[in-house]
PDB file of N, CA and C in Angstrom:
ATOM      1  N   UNK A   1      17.758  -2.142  16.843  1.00  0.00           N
ATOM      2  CA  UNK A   1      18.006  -2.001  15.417  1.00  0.00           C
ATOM      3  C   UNK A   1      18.373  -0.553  15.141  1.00  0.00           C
ATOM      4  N   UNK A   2      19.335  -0.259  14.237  1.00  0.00           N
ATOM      5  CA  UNK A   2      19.792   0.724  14.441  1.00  0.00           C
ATOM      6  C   UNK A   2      19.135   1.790  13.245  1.00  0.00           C
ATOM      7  N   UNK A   3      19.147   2.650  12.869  1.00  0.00           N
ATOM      8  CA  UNK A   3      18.487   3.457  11.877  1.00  0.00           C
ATOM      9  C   UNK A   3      19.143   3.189  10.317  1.00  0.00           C
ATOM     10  N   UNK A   4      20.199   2.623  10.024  1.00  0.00           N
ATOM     11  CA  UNK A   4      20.765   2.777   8.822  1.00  0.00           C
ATOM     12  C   UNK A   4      20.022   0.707   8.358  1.00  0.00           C
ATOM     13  N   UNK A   5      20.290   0.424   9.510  1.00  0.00           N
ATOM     14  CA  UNK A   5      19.710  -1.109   9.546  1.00  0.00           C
ATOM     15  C   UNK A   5      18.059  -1.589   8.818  1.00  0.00           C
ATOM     16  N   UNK A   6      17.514  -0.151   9.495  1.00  0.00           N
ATOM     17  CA  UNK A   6      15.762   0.152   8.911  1.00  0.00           C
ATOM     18  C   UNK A   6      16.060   0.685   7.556  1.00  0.00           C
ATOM     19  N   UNK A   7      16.706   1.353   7.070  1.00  0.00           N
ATOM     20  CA  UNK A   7      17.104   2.398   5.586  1.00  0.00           C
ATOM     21  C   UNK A   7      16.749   0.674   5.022  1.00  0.00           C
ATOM     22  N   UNK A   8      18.261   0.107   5.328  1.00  0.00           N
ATOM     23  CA  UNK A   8      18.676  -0.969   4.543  1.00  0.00           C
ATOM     24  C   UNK A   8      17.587  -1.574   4.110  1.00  0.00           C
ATOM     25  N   UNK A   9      16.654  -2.222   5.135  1.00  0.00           N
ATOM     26  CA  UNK A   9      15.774  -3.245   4.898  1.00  0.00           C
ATOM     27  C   UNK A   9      14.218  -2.414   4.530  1.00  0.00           C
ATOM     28  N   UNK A  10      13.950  -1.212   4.786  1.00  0.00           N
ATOM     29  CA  UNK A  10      13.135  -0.544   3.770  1.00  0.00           C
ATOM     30  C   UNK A  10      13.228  -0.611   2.271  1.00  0.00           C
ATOM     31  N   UNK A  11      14.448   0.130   2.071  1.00  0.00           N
ATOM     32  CA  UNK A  11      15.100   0.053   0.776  1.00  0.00           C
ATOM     33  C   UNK A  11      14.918  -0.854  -0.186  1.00  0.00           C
ATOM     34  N   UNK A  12      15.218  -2.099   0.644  1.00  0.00           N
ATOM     35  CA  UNK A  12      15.130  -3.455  -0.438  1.00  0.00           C
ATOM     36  C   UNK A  12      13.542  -3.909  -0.908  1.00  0.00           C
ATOM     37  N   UNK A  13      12.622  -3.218   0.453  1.00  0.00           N
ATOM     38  CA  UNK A  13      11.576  -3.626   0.018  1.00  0.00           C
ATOM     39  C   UNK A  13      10.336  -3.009  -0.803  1.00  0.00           C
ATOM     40  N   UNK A  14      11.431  -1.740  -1.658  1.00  0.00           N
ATOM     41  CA  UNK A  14      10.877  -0.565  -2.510  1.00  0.00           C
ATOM     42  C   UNK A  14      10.184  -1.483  -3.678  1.00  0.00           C
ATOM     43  N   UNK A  15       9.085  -1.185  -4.677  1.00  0.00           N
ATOM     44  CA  UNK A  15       9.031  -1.461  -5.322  1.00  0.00           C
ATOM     45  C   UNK A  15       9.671  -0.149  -6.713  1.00  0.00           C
ATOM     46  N   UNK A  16      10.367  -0.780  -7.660  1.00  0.00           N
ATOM     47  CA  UNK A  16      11.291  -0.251  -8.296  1.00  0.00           C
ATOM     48  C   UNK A  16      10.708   0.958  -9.485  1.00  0.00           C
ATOM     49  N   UNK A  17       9.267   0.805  -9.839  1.00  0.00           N
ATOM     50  CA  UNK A  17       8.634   1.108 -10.641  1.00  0.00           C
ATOM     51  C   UNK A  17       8.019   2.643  -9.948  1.00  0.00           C
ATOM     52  N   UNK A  18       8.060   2.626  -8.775  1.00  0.00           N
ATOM     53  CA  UNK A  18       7.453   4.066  -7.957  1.00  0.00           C
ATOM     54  C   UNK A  18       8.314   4.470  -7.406  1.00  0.00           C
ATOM     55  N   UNK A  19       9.304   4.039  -6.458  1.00  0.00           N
ATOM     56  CA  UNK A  19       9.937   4.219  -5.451  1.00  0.00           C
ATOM     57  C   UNK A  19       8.996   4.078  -4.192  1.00  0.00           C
ATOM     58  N   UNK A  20       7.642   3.530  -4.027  1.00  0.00           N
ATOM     59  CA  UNK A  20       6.750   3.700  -3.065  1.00  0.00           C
ATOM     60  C   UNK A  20       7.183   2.203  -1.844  1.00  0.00           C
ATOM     61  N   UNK A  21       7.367   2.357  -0.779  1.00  0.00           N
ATOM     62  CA  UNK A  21       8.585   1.321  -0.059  1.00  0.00           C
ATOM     63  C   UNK A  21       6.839   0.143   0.363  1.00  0.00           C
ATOM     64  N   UNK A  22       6.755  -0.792   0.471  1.00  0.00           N
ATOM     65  CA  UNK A  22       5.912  -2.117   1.422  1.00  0.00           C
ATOM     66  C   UNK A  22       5.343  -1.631   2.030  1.00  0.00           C
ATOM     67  N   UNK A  23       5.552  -0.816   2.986  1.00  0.00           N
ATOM     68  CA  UNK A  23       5.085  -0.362   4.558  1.00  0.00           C
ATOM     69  C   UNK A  23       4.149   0.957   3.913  1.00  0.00           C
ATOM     70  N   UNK A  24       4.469   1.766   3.548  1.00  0.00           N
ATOM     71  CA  UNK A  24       4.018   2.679   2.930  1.00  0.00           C
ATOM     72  C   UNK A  24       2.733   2.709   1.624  1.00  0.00           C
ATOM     73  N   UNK A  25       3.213   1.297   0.999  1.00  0.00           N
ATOM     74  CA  UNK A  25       1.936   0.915  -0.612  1.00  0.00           C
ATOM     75  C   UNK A  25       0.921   0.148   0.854  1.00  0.00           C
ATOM     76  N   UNK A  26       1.049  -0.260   2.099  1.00  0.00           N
ATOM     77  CA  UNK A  26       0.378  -0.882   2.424  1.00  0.00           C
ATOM     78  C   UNK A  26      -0.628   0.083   3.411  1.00  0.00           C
ATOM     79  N   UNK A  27      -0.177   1.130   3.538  1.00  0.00           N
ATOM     80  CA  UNK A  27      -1.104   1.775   4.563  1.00  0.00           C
ATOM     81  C   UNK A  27      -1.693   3.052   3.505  1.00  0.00           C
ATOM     82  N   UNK A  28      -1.378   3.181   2.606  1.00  0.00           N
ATOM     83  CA  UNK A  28      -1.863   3.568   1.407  1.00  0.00           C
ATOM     84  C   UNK A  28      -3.255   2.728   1.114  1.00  0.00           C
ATOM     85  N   UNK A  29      -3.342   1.408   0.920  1.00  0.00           N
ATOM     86  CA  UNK A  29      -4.366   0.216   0.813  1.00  0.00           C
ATOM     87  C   UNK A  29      -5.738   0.965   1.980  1.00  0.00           C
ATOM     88  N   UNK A  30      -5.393   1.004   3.469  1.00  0.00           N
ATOM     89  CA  UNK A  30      -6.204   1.177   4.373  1.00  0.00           C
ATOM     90  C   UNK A  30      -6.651   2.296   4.217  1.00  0.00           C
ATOM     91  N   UNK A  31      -6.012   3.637   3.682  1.00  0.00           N
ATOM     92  CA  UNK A  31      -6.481   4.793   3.240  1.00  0.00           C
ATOM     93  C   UNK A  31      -7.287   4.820   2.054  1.00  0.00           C
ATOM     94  N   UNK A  32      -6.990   3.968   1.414  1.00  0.00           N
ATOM     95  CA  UNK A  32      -8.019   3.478  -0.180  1.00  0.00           C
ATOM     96  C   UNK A  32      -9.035   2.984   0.247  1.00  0.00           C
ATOM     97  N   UNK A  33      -9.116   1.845   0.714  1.00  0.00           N
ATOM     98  CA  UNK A  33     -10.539   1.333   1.209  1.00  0.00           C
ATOM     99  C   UNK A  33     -10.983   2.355   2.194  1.00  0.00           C
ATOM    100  N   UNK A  34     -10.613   2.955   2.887  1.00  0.00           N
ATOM    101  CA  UNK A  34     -12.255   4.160   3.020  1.00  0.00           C
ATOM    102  C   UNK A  34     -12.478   4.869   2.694  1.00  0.00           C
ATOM    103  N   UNK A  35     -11.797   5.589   1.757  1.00  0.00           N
ATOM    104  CA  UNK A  35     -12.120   6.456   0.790  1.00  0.00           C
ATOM    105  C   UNK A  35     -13.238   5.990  -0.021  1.00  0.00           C
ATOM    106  N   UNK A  36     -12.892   4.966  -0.779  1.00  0.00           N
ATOM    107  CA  UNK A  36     -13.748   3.930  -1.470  1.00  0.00           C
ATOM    108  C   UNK A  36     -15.089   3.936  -0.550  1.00  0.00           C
ATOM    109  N   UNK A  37     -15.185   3.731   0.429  1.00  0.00           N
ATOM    110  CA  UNK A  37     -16.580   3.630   0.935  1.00  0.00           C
ATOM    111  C   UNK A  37     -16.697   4.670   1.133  1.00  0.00           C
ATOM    112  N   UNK A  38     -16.602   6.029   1.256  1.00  0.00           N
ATOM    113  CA  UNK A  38     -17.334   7.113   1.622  1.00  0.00           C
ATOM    114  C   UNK A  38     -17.578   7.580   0.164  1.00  0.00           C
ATOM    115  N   UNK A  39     -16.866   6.991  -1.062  1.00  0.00           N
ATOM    116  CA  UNK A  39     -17.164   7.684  -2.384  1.00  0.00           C
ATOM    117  C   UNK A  39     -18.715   6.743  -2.623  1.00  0.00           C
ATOM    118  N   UNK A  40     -18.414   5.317  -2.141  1.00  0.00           N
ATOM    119  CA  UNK A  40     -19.596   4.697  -2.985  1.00  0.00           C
ATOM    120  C   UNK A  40     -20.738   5.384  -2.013  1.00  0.00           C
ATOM    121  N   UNK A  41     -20.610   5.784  -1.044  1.00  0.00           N
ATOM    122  CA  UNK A  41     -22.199   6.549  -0.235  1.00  0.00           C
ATOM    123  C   UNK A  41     -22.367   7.174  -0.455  1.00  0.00           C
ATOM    124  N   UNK A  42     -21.613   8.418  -1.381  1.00  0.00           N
ATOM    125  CA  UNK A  42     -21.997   9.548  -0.889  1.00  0.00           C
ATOM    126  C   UNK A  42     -22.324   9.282  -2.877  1.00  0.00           C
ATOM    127  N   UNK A  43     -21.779   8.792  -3.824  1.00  0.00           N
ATOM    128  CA  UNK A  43     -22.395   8.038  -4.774  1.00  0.00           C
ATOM    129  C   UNK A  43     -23.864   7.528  -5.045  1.00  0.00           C
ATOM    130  N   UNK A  44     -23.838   6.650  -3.691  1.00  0.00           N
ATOM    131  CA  UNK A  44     -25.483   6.373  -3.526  1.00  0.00           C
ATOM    132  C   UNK A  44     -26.330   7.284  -3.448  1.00  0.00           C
ATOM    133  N   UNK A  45     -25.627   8.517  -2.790  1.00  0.00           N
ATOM    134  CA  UNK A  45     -26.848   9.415  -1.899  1.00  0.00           C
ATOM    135  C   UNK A  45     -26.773  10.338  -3.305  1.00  0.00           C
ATOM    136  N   UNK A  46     -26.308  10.334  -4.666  1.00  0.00           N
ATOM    137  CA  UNK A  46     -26.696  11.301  -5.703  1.00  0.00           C
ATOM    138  C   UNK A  46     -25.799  12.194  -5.636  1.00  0.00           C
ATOM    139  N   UNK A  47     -24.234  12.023  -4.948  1.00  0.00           N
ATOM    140  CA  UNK A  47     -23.714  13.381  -5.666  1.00  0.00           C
ATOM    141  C   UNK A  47     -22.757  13.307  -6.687  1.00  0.00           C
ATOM    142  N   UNK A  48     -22.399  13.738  -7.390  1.00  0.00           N
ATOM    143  CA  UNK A  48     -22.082  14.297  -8.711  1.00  0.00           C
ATOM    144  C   UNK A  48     -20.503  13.821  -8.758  1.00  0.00           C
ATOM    145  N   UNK A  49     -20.234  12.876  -9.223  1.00  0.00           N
ATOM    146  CA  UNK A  49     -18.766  12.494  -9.511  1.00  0.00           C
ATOM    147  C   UNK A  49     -18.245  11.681  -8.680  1.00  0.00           C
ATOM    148  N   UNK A  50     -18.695  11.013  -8.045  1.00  0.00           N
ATOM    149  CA  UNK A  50     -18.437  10.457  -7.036  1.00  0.00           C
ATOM    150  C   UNK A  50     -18.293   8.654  -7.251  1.00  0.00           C
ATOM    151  N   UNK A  51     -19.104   8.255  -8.057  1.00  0.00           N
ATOM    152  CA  UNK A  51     -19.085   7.218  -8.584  1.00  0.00           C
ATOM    153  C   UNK A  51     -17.990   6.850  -9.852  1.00  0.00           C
ATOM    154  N   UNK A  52     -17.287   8.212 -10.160  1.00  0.00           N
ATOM    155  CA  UNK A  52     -16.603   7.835 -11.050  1.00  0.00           C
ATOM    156  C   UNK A  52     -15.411   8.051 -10.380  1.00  0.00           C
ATOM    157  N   UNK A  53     -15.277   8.408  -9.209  1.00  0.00           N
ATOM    158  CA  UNK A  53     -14.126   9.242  -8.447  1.00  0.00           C
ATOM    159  C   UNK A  53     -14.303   7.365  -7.348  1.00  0.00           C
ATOM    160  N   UNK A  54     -14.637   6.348  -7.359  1.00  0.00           N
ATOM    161  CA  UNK A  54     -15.126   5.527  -6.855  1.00  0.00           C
ATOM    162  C   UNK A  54     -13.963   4.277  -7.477  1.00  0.00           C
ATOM    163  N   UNK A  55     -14.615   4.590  -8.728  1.00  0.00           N
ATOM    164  CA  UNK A  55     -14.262   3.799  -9.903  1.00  0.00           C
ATOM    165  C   UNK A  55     -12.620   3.938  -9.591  1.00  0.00           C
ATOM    166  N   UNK A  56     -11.988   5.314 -10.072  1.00  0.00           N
ATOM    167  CA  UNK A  56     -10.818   4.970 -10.068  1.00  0.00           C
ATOM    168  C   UNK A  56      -9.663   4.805  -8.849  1.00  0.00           C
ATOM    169  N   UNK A  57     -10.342   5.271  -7.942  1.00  0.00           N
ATOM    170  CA  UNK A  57      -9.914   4.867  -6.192  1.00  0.00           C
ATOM    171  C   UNK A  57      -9.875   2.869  -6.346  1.00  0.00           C
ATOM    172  N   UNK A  58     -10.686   2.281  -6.895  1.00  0.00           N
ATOM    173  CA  UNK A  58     -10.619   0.986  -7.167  1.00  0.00           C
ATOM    174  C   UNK A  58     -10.030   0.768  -7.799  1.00  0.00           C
ATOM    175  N   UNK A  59      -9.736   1.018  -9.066  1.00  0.00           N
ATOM    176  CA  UNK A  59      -8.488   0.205  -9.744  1.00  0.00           C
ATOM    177  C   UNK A  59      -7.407   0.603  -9.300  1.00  0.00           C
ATOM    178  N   UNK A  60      -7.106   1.919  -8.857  1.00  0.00           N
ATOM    179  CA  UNK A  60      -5.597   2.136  -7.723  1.00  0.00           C
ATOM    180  C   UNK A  60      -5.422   1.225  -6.430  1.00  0.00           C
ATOM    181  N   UNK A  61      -6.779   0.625  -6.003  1.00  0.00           N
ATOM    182  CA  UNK A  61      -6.574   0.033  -5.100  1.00  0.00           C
ATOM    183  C   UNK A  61      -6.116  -1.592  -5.507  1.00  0.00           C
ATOM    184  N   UNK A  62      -6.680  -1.772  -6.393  1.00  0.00           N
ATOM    185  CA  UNK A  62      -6.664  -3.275  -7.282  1.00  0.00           C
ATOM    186  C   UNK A  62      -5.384  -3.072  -7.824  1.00  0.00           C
ATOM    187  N   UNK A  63      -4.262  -2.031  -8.450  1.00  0.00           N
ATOM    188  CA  UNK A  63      -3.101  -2.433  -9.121  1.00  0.00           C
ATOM    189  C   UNK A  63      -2.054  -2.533  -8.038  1.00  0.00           C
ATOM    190  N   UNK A  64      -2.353  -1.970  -6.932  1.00  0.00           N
ATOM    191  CA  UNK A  64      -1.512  -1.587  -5.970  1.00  0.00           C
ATOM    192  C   UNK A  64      -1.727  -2.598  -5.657  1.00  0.00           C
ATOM    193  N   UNK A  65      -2.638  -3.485  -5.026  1.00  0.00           N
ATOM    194  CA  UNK A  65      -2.535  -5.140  -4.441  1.00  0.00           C
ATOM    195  C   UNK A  65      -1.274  -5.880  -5.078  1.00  0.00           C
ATOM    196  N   UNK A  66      -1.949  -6.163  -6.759  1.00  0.00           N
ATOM    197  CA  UNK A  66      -0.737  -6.329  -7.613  1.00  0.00           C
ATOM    198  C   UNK A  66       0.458  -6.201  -7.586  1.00  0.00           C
ATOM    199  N   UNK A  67       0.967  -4.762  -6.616  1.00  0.00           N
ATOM    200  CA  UNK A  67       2.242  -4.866  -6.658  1.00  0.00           C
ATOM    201  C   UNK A  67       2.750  -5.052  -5.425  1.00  0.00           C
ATOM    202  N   UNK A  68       1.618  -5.101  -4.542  1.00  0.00           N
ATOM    203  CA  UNK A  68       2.169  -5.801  -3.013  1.00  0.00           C
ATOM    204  C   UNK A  68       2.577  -7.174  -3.033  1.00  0.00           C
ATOM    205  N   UNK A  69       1.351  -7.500  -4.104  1.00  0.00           N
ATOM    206  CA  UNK A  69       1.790  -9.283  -3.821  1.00  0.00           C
ATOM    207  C   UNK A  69       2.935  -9.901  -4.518  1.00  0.00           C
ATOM    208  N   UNK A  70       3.219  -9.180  -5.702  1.00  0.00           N
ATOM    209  CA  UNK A  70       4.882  -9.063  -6.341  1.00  0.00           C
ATOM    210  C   UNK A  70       5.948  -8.443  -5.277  1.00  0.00           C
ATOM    211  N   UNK A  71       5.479  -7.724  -4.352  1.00  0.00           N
ATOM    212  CA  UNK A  71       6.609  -7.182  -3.767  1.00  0.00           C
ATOM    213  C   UNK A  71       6.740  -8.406  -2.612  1.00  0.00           C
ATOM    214  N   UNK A  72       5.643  -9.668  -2.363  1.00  0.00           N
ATOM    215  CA  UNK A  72       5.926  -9.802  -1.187  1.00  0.00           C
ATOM    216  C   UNK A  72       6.701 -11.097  -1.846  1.00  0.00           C
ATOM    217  N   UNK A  73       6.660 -11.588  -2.967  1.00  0.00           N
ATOM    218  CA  UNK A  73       7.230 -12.759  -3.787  1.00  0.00           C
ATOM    219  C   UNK A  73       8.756 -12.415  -3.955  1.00  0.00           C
ATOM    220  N   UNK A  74       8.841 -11.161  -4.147  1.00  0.00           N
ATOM    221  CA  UNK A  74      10.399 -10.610  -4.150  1.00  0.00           C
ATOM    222  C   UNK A  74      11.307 -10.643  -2.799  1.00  0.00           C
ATOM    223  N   UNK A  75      10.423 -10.671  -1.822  1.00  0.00           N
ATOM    224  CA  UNK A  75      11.252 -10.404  -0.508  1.00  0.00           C
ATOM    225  C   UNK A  75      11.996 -11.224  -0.041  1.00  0.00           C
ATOM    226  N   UNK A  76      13.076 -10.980   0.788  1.00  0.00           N
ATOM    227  CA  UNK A  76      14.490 -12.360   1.167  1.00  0.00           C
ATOM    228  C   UNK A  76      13.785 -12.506   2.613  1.00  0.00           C
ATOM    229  N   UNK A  77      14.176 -13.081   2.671  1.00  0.00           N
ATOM    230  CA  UNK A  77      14.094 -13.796   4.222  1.00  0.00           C
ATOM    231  C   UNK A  77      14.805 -12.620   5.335  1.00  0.00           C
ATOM    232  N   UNK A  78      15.632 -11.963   4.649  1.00  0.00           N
ATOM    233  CA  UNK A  78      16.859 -11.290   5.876  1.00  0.00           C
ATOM    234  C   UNK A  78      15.394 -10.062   5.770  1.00  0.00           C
ATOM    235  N   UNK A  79      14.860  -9.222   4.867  1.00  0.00           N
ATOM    236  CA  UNK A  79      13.866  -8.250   4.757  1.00  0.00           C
ATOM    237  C   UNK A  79      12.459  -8.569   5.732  1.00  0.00           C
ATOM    238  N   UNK A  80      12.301  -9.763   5.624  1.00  0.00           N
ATOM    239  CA  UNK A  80      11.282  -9.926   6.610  1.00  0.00           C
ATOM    240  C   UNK A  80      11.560 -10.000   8.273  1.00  0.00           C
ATOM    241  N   UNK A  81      12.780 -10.654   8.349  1.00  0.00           N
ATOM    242  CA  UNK A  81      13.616 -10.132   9.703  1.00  0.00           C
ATOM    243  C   UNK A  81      13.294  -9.011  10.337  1.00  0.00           C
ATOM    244  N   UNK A  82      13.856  -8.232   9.172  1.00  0.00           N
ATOM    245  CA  UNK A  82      14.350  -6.732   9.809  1.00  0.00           C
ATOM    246  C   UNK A  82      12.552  -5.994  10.163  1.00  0.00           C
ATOM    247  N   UNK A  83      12.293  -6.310   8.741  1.00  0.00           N
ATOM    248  CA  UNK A  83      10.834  -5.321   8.949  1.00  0.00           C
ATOM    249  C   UNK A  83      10.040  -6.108   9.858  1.00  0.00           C
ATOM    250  N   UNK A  84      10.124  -7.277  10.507  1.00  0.00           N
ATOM    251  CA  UNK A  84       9.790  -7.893  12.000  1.00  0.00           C
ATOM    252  C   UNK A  84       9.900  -7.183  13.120  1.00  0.00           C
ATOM    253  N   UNK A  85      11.624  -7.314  12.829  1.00  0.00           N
ATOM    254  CA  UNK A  85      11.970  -6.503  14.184  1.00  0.00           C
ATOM    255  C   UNK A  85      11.729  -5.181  13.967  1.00  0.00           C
ATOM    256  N   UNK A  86      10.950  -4.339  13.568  1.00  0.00           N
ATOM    257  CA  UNK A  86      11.217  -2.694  13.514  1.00  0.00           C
ATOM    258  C   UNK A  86       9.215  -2.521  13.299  1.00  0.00           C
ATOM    259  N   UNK A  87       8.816  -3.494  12.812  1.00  0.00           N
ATOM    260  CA  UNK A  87       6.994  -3.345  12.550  1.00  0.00           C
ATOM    261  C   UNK A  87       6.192  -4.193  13.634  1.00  0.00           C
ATOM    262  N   UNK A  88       6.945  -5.554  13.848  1.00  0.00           N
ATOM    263  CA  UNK A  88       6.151  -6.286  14.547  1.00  0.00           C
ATOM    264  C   UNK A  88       6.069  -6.300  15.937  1.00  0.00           C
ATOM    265  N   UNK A  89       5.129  -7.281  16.957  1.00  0.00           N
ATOM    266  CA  UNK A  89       4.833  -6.593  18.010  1.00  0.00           C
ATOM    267  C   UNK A  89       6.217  -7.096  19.088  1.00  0.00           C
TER     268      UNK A  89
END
């Protein structure tokens, strides 16, 4: 697959509202959820902002789902191809 081939089929799978591309809102997700758990412990353990710094790490993580699962309702068949051949094993 050639590099302008990956542009292409990245591209399409931008969501339009960020410019933030599928591949990217999704490993964003895995960086959210542990953040999220080291805020809610260190929350538990009494320090200072952390529970509210918790709070909104969760609803970024909760709107962003939202727009994965719209992004994945939007996708063509030729987009899942490509990001196959260039992500999968």
């Amino acid at each position: 697959m050639t590099s302008s081939t990956l542009r292409s089929a990245t591209a399409r799978a931008v969501a339009p509202a960020d410019g933030m591309s599928t591949v990217n809102r999704s490993a964003r997700q895995r960086m959210l959820s542990q953040r999220l758990a080291l805020q809610i412990l260190l929350a538990e353990r009494g320090v200072p902002g952390q529970l509210q710094a918790a709070e909104a790490s969760l609803q970024l993580f909760a709107d962003s789902q939202v727009q994965l699962q719209d992004e994945v309702r939007r996708a063509t068949a030729e987009d899942a191809t490509q990001l196959e051949a260039v992500y999968g094993s």
